[in-house]
Protein backbone atom coordinates (compact mmCIF):
# COMPACT_ATOMS: atom_id res chain seq x y z
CA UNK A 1 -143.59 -117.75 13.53
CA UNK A 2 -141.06 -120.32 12.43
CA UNK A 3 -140.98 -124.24 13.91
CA UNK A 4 -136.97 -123.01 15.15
CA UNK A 5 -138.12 -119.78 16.59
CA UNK A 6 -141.20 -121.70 18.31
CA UNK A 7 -138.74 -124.14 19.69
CA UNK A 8 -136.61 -122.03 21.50
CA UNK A 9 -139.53 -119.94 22.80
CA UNK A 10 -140.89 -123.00 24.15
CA UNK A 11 -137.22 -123.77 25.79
CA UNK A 12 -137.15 -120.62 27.56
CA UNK A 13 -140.94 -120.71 28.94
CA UNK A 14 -140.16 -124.33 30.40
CA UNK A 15 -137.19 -122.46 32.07
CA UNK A 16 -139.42 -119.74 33.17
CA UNK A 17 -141.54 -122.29 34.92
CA UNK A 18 -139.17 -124.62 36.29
CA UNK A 19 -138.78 -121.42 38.59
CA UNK A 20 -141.54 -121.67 40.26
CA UNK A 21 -140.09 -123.85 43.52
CA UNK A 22 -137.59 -121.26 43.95
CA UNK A 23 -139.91 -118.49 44.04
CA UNK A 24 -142.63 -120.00 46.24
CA UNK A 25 -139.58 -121.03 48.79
CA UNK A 26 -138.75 -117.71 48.31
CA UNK A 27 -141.51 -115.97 49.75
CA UNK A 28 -142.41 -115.72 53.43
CA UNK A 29 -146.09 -116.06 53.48
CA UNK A 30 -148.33 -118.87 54.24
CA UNK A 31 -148.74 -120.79 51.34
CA UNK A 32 -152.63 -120.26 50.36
CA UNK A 33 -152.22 -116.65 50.48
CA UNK A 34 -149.33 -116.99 47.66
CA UNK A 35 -151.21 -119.23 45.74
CA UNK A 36 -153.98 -116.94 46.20
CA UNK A 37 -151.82 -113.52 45.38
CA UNK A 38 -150.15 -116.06 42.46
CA UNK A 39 -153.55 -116.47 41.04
CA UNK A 40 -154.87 -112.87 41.32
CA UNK A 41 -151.53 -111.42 39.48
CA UNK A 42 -151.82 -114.69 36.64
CA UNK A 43 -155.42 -113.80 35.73
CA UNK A 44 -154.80 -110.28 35.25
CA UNK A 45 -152.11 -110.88 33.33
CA UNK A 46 -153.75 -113.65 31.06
CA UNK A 47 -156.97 -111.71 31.34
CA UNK A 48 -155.29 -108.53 29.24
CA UNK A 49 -153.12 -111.20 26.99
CA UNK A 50 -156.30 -112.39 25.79
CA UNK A 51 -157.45 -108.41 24.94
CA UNK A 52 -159.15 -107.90 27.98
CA UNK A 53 -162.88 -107.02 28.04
CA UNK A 54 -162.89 -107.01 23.91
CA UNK A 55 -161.07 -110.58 23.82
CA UNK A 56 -161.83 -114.24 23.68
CA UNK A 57 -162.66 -114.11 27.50
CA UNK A 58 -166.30 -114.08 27.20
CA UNK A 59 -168.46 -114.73 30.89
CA UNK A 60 -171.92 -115.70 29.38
CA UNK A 61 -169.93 -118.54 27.33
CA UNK A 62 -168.69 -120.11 30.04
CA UNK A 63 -170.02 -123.83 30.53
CA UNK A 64 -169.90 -126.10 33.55
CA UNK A 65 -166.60 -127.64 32.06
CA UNK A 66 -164.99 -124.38 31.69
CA UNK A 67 -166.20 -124.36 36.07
CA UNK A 68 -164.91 -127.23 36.41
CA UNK A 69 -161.36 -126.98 34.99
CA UNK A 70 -161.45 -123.59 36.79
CA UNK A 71 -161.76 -125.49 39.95
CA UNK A 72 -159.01 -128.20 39.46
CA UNK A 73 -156.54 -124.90 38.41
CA UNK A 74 -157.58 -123.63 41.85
CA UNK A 75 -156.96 -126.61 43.92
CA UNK A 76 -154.09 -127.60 41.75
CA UNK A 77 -152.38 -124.18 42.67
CA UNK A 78 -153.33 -124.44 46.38
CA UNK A 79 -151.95 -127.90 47.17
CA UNK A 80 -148.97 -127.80 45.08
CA UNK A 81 -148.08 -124.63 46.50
CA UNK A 82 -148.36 -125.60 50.20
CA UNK A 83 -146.68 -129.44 48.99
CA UNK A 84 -143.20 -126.93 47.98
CA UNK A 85 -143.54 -125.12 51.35
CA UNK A 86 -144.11 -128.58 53.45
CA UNK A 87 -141.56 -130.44 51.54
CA UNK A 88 -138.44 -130.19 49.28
CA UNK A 89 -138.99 -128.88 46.06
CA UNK A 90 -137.74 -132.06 44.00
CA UNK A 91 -140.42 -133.66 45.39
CA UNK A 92 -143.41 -131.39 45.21
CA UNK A 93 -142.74 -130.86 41.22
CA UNK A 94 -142.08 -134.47 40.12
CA UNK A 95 -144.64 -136.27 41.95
CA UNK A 96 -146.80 -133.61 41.16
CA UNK A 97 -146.48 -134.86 37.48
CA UNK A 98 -147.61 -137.98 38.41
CA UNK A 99 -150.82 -136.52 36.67
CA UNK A 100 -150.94 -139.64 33.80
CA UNK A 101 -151.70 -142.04 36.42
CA UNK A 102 -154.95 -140.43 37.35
CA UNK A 103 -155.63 -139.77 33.75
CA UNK A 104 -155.42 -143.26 32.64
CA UNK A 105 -157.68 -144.11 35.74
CA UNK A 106 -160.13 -141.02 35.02
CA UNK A 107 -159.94 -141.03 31.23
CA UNK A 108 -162.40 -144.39 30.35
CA UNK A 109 -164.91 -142.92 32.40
CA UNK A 110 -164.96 -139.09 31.58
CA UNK A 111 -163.27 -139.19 27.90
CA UNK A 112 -164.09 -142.42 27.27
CA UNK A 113 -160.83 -143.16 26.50
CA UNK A 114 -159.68 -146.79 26.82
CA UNK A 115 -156.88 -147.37 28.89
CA UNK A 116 -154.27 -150.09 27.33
CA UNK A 117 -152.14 -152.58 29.20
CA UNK A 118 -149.12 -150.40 27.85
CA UNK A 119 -150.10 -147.47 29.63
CA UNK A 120 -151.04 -149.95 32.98
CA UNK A 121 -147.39 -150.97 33.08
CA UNK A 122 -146.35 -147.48 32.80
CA UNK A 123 -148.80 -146.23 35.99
CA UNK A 124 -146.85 -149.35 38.08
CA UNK A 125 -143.81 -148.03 37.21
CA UNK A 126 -144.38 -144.70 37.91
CA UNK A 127 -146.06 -145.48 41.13
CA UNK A 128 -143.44 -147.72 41.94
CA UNK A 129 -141.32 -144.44 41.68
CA UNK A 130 -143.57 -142.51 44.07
CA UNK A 131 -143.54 -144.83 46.82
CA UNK A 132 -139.50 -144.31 47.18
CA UNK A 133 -140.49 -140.49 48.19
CA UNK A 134 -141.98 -141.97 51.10
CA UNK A 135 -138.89 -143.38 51.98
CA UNK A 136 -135.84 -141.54 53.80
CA UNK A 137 -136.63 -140.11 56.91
CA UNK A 138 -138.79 -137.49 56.23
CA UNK A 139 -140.71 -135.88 59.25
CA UNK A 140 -144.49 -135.72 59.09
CA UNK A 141 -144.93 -132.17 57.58
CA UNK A 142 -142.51 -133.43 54.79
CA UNK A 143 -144.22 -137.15 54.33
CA UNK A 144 -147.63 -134.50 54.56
CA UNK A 145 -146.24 -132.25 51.95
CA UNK A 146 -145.86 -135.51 49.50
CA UNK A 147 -149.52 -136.27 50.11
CA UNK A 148 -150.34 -132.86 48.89
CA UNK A 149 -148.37 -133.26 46.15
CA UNK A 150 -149.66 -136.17 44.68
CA UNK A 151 -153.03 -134.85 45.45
CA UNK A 152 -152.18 -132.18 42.94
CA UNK A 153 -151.24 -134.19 40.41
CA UNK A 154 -154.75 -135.25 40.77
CA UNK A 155 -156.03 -131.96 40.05
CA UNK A 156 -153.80 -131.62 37.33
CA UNK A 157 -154.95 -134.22 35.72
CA UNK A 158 -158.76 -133.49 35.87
CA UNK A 159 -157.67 -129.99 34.24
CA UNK A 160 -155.54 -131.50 31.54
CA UNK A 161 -158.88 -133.95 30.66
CA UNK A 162 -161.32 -130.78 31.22
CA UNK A 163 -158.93 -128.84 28.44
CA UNK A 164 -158.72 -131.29 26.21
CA UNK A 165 -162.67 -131.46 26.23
CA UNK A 166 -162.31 -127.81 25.91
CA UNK A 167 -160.19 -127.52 22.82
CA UNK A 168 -162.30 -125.86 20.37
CA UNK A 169 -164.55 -123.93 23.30
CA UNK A 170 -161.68 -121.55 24.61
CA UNK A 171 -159.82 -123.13 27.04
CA UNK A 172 -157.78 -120.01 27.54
CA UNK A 173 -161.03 -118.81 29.29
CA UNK A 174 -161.03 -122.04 31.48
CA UNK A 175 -157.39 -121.02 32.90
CA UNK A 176 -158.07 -117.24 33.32
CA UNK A 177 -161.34 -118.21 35.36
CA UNK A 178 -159.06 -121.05 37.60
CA UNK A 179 -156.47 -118.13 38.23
CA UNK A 180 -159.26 -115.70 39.44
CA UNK A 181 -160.72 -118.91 41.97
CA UNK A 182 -157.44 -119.18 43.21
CA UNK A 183 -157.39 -115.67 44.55
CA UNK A 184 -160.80 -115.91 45.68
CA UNK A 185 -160.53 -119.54 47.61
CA UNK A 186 -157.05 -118.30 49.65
CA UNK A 187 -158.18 -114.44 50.10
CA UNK A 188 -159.29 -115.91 53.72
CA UNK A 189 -155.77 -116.86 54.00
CA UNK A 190 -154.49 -113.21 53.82
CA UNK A 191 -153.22 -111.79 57.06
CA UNK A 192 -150.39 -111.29 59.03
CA UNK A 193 -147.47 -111.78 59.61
CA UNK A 194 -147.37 -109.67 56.01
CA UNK A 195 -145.07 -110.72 53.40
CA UNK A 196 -141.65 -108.03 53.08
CA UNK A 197 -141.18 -106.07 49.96
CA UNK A 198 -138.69 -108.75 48.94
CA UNK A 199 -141.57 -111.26 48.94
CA UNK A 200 -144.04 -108.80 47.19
CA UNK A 201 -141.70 -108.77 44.14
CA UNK A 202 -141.83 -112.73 44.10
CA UNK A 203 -145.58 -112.68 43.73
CA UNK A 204 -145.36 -110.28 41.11
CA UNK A 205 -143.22 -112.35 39.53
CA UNK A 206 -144.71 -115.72 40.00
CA UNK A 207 -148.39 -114.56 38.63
CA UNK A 208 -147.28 -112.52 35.78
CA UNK A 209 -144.08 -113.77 34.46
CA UNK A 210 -144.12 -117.45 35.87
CA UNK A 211 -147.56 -118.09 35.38
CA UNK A 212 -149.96 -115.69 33.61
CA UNK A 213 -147.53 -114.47 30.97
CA UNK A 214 -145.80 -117.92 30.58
CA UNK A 215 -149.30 -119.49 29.95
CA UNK A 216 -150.23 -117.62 27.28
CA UNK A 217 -146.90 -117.56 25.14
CA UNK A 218 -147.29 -121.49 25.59
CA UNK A 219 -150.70 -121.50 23.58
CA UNK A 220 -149.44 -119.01 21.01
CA UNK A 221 -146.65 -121.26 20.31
CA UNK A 222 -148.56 -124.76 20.27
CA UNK A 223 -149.38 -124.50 17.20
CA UNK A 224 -146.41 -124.32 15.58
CA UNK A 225 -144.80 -127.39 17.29
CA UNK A 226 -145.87 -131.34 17.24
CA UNK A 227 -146.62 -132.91 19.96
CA UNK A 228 -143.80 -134.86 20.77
CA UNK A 229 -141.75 -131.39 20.89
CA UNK A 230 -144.36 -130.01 23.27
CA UNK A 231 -143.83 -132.92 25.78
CA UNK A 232 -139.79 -133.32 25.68
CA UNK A 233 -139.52 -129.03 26.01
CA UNK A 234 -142.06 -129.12 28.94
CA UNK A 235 -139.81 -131.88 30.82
CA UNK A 236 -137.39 -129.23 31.30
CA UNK A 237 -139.44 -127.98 34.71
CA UNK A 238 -139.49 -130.77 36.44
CA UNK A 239 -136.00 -131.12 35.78
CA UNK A 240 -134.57 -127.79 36.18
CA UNK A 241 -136.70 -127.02 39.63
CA UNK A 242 -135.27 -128.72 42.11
CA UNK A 243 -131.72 -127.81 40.60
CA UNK A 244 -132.39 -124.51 41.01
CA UNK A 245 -133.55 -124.86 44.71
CA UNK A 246 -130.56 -126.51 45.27
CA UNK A 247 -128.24 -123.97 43.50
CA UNK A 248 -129.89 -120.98 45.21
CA UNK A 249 -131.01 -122.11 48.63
CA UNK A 250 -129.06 -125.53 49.07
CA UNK A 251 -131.87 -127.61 49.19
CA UNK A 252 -130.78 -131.46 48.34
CA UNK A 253 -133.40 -134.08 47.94
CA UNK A 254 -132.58 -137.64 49.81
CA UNK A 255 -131.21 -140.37 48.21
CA UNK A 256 -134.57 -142.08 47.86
CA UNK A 257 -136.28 -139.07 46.37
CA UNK A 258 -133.79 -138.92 43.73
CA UNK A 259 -133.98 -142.71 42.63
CA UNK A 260 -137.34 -142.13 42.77
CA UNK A 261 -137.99 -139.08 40.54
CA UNK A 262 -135.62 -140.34 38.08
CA UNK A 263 -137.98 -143.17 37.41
CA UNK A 264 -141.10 -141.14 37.55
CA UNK A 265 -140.04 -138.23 35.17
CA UNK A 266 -138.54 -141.13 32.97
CA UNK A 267 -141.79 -143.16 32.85
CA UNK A 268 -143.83 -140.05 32.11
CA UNK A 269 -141.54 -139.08 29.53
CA UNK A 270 -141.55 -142.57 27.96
CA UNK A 271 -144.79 -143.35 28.00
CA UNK A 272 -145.91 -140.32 26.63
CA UNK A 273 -143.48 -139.92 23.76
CA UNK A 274 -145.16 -143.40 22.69
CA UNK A 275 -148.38 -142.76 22.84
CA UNK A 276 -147.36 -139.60 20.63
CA UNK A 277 -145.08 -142.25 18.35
CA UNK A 278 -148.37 -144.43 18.28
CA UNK A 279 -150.65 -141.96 17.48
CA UNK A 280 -148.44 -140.25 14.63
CA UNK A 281 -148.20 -144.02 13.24
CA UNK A 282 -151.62 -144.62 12.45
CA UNK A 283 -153.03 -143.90 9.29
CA UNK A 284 -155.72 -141.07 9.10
CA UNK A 285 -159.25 -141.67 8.89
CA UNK A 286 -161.06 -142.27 5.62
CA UNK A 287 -163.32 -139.68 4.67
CA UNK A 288 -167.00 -140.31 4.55
């Protein structure tokens, strides 16, 4: 595949999943029985991307890491989910990608990764940002639906560092395994009132097309792209959601919320782009 070919492929797949607050608002179901129908039609979709039973998704090679990012997928999903059904859309997605502050909290102890005074600025700022969505009025299932969404970030963030420690062991496996938890944590969740046909066609769309299928075209084209291009494409979800909310169901995020994600999604995309800057800078290892 070719670096401009990647590129765009990339675009469209961040498009694809800056989607996913429209969809969710879209369907009338509680929200742990869509995140639980979300993960069942996402696994089965990854499952068979990955060549099904003959693939790389291999049960008796599954380690207590692979469990383990399998949960934070699951609980991820679940509170994220019910954060975009509690409050607006804007922000369930951007302070659910307040994920770096718990990885530069997490990562010395787990990675042991040291966290610099750089990236301690950038957490302030970014919670600095986050507090502002506490601002503005909002009524207790809203100010609840923030808490869930920060809470997700959480879980985001122990799956990104569970990944990473996963690179070379199939961490394809790690997300198909999350995706089937997810069905199996909020299957206690399914009941009535039952969603319309309407709704059915969301789900199918979220978990195969949002998710499942999204997922996997986003590891075949990884490779191809650095890692600075990875970050800036992926930026376009947390952008483009809440637009699209707004566009569709005329959902407008307060004042606050809007000074406030600007500074979030801005720190997150600073910060990262130079710790991808700094890393790129430094000369490679000699060999031994």
């Amino acid at each position: 595949m070719s670096h401009k070919r990647a590129l765009i492929v990339l675009v469209l797949t961040a498009i694809v999943w800056s989607s996913s607050g429209l969809l969710i608002k879209s369907v009338s179901w509680n929200p742990m029985a869509i995140a639980s129908a979300r993960g069942l039609f996402a696994g089965i979709t990854m499952f068979f991307c990955a060549g099904g039973l003959r693939g790389s998704f291999k049960i008796r090679e599954l380690t207590a890491v692979h469990f383990l990012a399998g949960i934070s997928l699951a609980l991820l999903s679940s509170f994220f989910i019910t954060a975009v059904k509690f409050t607006t859309s804007a922000n369930a997605i951007v302070l659910n990608y307040s994920a770096p502050i718990w990885v530069a909290i997490l990562a010395p102890f787990l990675l042991k990764e040291k966290t610099s005074g750089r990236d301690w600025f950038y957490v302030t700022v970014i919670i600095g940002g986050m507090v502002l969505f506490f601002f503005g009025g909002l009524s207790p299932v809203g100010l609840l639906g923030n808490v869930f969404a920060i809470v997700s970030g959480f879980f985001y963030a122990t799956q990104a560092m569970c990944l990473r420690y996963l690179k070379s062991c199939s961490p394809a496996s790690a997300l198909i395994l999350g995706n089937f938890l997810t069905f199996f944590v909020g299957l206690g969740f399914w009941g009535p009132p039952w969603p319309d046909l309407e709704s059915v066609f969301y789900l199918l769309v979220l978990g195969v097309f949002q998710l499942g299928f999204t997922y996997y075209i986003y590891a075949e084209v990884s490779p191809y792209l650095n890692s600075l291009e990875l970050l800036v494409m992926t930026m376009i979800e947390p952008i483009l959601n809440p637009v699209w909310v707004f566009w569709v169901l005329g959902e407008k995020p307060g004042p606050y919320a809007l000074i406030g994600g600007l500074i979030v999604v801005s720190g997150v995309l600073v910060w990262s782009w130079g710790n991808v800057k700094s890393k790129s800078a430094k000369p490679p290892a000699p060999e031994t």
